[in-house]
N, C-alpha and C. Protein backbone atom coordinates (compact mmCIF):
# COMPACT_ATOMS: atom_id res chain seq x y z
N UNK A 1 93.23 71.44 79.65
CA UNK A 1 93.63 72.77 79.29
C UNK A 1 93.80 73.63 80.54
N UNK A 2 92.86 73.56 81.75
CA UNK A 2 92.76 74.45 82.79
C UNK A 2 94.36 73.89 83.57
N UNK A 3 94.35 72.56 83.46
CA UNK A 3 95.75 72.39 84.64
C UNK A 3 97.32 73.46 83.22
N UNK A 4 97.09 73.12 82.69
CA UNK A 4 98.23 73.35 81.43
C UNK A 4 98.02 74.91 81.87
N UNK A 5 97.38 76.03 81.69
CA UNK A 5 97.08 77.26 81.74
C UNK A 5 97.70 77.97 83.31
N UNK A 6 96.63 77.08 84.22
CA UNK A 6 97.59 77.11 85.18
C UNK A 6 99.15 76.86 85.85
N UNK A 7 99.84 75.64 85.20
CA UNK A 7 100.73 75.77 85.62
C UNK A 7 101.64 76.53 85.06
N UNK A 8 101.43 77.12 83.61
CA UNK A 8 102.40 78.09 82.85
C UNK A 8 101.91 79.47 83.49
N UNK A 9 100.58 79.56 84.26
CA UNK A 9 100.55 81.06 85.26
C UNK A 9 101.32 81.45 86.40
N UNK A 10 100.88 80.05 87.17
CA UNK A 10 101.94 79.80 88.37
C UNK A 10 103.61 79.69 87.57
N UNK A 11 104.10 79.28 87.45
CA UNK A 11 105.75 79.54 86.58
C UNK A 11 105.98 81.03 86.21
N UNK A 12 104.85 81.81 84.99
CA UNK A 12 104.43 83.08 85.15
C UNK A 12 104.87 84.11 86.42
N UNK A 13 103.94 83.91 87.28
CA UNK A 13 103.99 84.43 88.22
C UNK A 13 105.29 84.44 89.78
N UNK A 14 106.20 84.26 88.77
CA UNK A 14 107.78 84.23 90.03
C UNK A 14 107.86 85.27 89.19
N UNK A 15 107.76 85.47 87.66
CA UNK A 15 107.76 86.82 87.40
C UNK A 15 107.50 87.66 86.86
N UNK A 16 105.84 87.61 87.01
CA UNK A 16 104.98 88.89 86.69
C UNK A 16 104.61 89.72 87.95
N UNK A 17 105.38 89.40 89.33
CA UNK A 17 105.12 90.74 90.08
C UNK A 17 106.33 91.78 89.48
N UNK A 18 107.42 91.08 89.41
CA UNK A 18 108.64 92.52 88.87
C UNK A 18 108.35 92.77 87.62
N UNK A 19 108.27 92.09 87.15
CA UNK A 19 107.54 92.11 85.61
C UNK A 19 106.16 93.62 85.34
N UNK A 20 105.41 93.49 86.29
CA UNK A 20 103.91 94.40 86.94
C UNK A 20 104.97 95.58 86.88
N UNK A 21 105.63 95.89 88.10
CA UNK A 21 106.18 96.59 88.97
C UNK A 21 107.17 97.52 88.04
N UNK A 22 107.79 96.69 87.37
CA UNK A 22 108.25 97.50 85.66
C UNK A 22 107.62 98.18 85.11
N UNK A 23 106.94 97.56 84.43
CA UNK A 23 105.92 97.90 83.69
C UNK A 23 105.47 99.33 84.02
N UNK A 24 104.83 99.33 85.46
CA UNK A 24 104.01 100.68 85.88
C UNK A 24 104.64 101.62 86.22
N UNK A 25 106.44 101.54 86.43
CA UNK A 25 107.47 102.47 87.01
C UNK A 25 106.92 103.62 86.36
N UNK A 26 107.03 104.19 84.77
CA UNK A 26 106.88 104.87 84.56
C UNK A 26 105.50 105.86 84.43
N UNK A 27 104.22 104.69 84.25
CA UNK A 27 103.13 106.05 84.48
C UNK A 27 103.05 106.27 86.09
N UNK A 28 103.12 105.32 86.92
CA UNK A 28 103.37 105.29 88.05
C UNK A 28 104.16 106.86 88.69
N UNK A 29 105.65 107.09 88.04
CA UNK A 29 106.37 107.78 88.62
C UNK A 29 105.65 109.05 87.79
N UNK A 30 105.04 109.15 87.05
CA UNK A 30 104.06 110.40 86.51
C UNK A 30 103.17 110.94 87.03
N UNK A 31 102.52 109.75 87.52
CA UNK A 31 100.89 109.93 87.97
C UNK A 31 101.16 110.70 89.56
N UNK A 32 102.12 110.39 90.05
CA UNK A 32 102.65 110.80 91.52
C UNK A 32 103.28 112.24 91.11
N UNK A 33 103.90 112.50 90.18
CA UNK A 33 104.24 113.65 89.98
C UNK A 33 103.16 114.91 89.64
N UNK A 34 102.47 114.30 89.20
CA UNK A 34 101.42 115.65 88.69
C UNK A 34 100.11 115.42 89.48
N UNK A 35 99.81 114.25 90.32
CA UNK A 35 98.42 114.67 91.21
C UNK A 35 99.22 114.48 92.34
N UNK A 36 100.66 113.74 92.90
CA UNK A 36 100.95 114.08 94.47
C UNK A 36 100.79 113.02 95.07
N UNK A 37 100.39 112.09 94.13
CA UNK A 37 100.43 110.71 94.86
C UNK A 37 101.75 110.19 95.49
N UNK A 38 101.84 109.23 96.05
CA UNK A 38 103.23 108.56 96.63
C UNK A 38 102.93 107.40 96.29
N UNK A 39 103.70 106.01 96.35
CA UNK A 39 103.76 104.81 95.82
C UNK A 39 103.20 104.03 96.76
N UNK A 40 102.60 104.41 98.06
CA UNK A 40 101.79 103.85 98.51
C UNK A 40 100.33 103.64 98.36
N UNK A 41 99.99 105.10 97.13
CA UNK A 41 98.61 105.17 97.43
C UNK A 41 97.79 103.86 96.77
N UNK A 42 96.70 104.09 97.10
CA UNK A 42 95.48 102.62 96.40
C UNK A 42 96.00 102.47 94.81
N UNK A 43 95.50 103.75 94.08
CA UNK A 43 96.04 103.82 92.76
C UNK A 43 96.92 102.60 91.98
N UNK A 44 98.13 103.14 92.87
CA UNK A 44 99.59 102.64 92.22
C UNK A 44 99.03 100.84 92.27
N UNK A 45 98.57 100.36 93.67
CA UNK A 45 98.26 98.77 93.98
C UNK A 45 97.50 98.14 92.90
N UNK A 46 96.59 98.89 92.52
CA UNK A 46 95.33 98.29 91.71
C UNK A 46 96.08 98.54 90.65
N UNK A 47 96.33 99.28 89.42
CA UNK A 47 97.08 99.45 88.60
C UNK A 47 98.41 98.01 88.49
N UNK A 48 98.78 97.91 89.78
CA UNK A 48 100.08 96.70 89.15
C UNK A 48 99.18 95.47 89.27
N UNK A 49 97.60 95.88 90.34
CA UNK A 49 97.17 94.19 89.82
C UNK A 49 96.79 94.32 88.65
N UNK A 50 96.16 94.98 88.21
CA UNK A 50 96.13 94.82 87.05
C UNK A 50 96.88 94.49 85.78
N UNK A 51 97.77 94.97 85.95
CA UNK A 51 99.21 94.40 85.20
C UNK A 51 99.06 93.25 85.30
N UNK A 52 99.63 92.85 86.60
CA UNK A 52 99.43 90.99 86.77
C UNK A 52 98.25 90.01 86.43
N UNK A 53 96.94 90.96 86.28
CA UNK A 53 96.02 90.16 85.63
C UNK A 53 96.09 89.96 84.27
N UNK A 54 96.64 91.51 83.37
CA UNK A 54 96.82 91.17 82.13
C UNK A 54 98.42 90.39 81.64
N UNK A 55 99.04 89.81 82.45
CA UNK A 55 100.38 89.35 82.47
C UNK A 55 99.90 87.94 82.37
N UNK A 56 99.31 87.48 83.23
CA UNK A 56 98.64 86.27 83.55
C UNK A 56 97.97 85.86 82.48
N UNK A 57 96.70 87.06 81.68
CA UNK A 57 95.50 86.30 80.74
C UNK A 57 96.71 85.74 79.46
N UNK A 58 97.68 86.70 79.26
CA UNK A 58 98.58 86.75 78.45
C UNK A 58 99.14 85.43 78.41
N UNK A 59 99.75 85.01 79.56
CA UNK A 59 100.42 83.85 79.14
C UNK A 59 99.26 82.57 79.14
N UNK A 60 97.79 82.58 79.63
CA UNK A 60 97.02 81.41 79.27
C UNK A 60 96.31 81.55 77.62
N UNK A 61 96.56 82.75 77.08
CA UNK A 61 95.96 82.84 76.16
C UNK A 61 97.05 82.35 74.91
N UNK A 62 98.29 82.24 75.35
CA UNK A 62 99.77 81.81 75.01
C UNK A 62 99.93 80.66 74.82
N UNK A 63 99.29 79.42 76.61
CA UNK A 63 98.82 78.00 76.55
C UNK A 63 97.85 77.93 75.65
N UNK A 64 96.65 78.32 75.26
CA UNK A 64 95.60 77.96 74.62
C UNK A 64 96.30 78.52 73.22
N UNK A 65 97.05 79.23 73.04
CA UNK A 65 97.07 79.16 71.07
C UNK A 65 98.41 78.12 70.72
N UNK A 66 99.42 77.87 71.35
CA UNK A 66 100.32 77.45 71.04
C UNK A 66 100.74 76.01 71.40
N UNK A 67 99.62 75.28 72.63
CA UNK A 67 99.67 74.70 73.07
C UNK A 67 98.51 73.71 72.80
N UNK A 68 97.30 74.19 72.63
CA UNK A 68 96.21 73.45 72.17
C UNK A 68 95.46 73.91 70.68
N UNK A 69 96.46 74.73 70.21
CA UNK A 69 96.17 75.39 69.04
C UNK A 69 94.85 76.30 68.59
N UNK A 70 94.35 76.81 69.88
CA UNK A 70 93.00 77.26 70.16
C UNK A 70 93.35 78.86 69.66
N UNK A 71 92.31 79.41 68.75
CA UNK A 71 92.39 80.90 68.50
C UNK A 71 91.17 81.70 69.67
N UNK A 72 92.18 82.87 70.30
CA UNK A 72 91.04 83.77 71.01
C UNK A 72 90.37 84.63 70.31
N UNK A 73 89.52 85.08 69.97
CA UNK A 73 89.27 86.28 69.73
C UNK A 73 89.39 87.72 71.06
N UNK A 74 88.95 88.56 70.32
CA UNK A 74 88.60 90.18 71.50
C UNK A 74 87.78 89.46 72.58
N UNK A 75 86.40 89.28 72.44
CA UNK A 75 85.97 89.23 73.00
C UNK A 75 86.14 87.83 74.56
N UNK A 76 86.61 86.70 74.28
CA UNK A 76 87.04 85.41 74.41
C UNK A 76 88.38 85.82 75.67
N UNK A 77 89.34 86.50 74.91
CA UNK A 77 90.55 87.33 75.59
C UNK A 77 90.19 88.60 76.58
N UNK A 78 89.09 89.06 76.74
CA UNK A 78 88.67 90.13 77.26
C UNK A 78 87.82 89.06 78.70
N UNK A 79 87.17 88.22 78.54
CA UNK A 79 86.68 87.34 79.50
C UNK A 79 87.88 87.21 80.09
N UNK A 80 88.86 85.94 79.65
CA UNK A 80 89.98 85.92 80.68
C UNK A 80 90.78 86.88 81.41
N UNK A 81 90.63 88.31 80.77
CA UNK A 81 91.30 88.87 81.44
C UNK A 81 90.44 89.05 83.19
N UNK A 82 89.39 89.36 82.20
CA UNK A 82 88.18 90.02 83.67
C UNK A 82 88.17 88.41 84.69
N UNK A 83 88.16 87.62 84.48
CA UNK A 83 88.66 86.41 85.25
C UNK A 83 89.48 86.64 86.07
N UNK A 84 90.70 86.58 85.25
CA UNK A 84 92.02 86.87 86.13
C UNK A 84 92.30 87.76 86.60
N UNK A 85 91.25 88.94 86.62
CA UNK A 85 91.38 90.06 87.33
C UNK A 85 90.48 90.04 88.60
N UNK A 86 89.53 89.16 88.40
CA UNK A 86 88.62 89.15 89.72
C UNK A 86 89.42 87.64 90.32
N UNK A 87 90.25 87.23 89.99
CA UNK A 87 90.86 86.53 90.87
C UNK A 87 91.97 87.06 91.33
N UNK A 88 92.47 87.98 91.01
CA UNK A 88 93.65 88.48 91.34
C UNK A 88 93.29 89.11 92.91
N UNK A 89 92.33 90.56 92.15
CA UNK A 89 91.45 90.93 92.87
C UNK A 89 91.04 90.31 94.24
N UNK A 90 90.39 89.16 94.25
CA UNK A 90 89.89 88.55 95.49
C UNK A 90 91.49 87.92 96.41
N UNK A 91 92.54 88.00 95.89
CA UNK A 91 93.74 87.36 96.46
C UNK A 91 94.24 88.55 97.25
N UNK A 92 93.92 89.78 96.84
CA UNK A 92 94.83 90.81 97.07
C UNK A 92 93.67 91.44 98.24
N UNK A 93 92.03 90.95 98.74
CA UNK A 93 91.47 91.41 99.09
C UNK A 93 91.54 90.59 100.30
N UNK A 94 91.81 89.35 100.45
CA UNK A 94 92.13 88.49 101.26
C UNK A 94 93.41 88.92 102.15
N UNK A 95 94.45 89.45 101.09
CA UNK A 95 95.63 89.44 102.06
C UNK A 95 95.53 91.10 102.77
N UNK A 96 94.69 91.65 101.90
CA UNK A 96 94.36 93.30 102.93
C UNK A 96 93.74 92.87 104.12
N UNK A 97 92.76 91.83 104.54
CA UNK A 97 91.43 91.46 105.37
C UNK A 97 92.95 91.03 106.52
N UNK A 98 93.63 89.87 105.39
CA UNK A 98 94.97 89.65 107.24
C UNK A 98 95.79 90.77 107.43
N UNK A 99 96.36 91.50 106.81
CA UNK A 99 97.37 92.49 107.55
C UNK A 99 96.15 93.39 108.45
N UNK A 100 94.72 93.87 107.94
CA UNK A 100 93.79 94.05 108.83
C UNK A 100 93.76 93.49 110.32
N UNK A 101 94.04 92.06 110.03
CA UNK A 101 93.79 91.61 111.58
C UNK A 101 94.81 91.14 111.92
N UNK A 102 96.20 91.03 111.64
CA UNK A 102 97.54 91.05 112.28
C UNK A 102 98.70 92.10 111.31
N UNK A 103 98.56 92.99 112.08
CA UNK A 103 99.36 93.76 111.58
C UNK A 103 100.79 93.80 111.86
N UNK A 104 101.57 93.86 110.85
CA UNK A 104 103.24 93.76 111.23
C UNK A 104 103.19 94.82 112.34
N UNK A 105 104.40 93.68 113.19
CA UNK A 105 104.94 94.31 114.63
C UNK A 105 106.80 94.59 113.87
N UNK A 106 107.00 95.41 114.27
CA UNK A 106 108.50 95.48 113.91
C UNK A 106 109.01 96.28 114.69
């Protein structure tokens, strides 16, 4: 089940960053309008991982009902998300730690 989950995440994921990035255009272009944010701030980042975490639980919870005929419940679906959010999480904390220590030269 874990390789099956994964590889329909990875496939997933060519496009749940534009997929994310959709998604948040609009509270995104709100949230900047009425507190002053810009699309750089922390906010906007965490918000589309998050997207991509719930993009992600989405499609393993997709493998597990349709694929192994497994029912989630709330609670069951609420684990994977927090999973795939602390993995997301730790990916996106990794790649802050390298632009930290090589920062684009341009």
């Amino acid at each position: 089940m874990d390789v099956a989950m994964n590889v329909a995440s990875a496939f997933l994921n060519l496009i749940s960053v534009p997929a994310a990035f959709l998604v948040w255009t609009l509270p995104r272009l709100t949230i900047n309008r009425v507190v002053g944010t810009d699309d750089a701030d922390p906010v906007n980042w965490v918000a589309v991982l998050m997207v991509m975490a719930l993009i992600t639980a989405l499609s393993d919870a997709l493998v597990l009902r349709f694929v192994f005929k497994r029912e989630l419940g709330k609670n069951t679906f609420l684990l994977l998300y927090v999973t795939n959010a602390t993995c997301v999480g730790f990916a996106a904390c990794g790649m802050g730690f390298y632009l930290v220590a090589h920062p684009p030269t341009a």
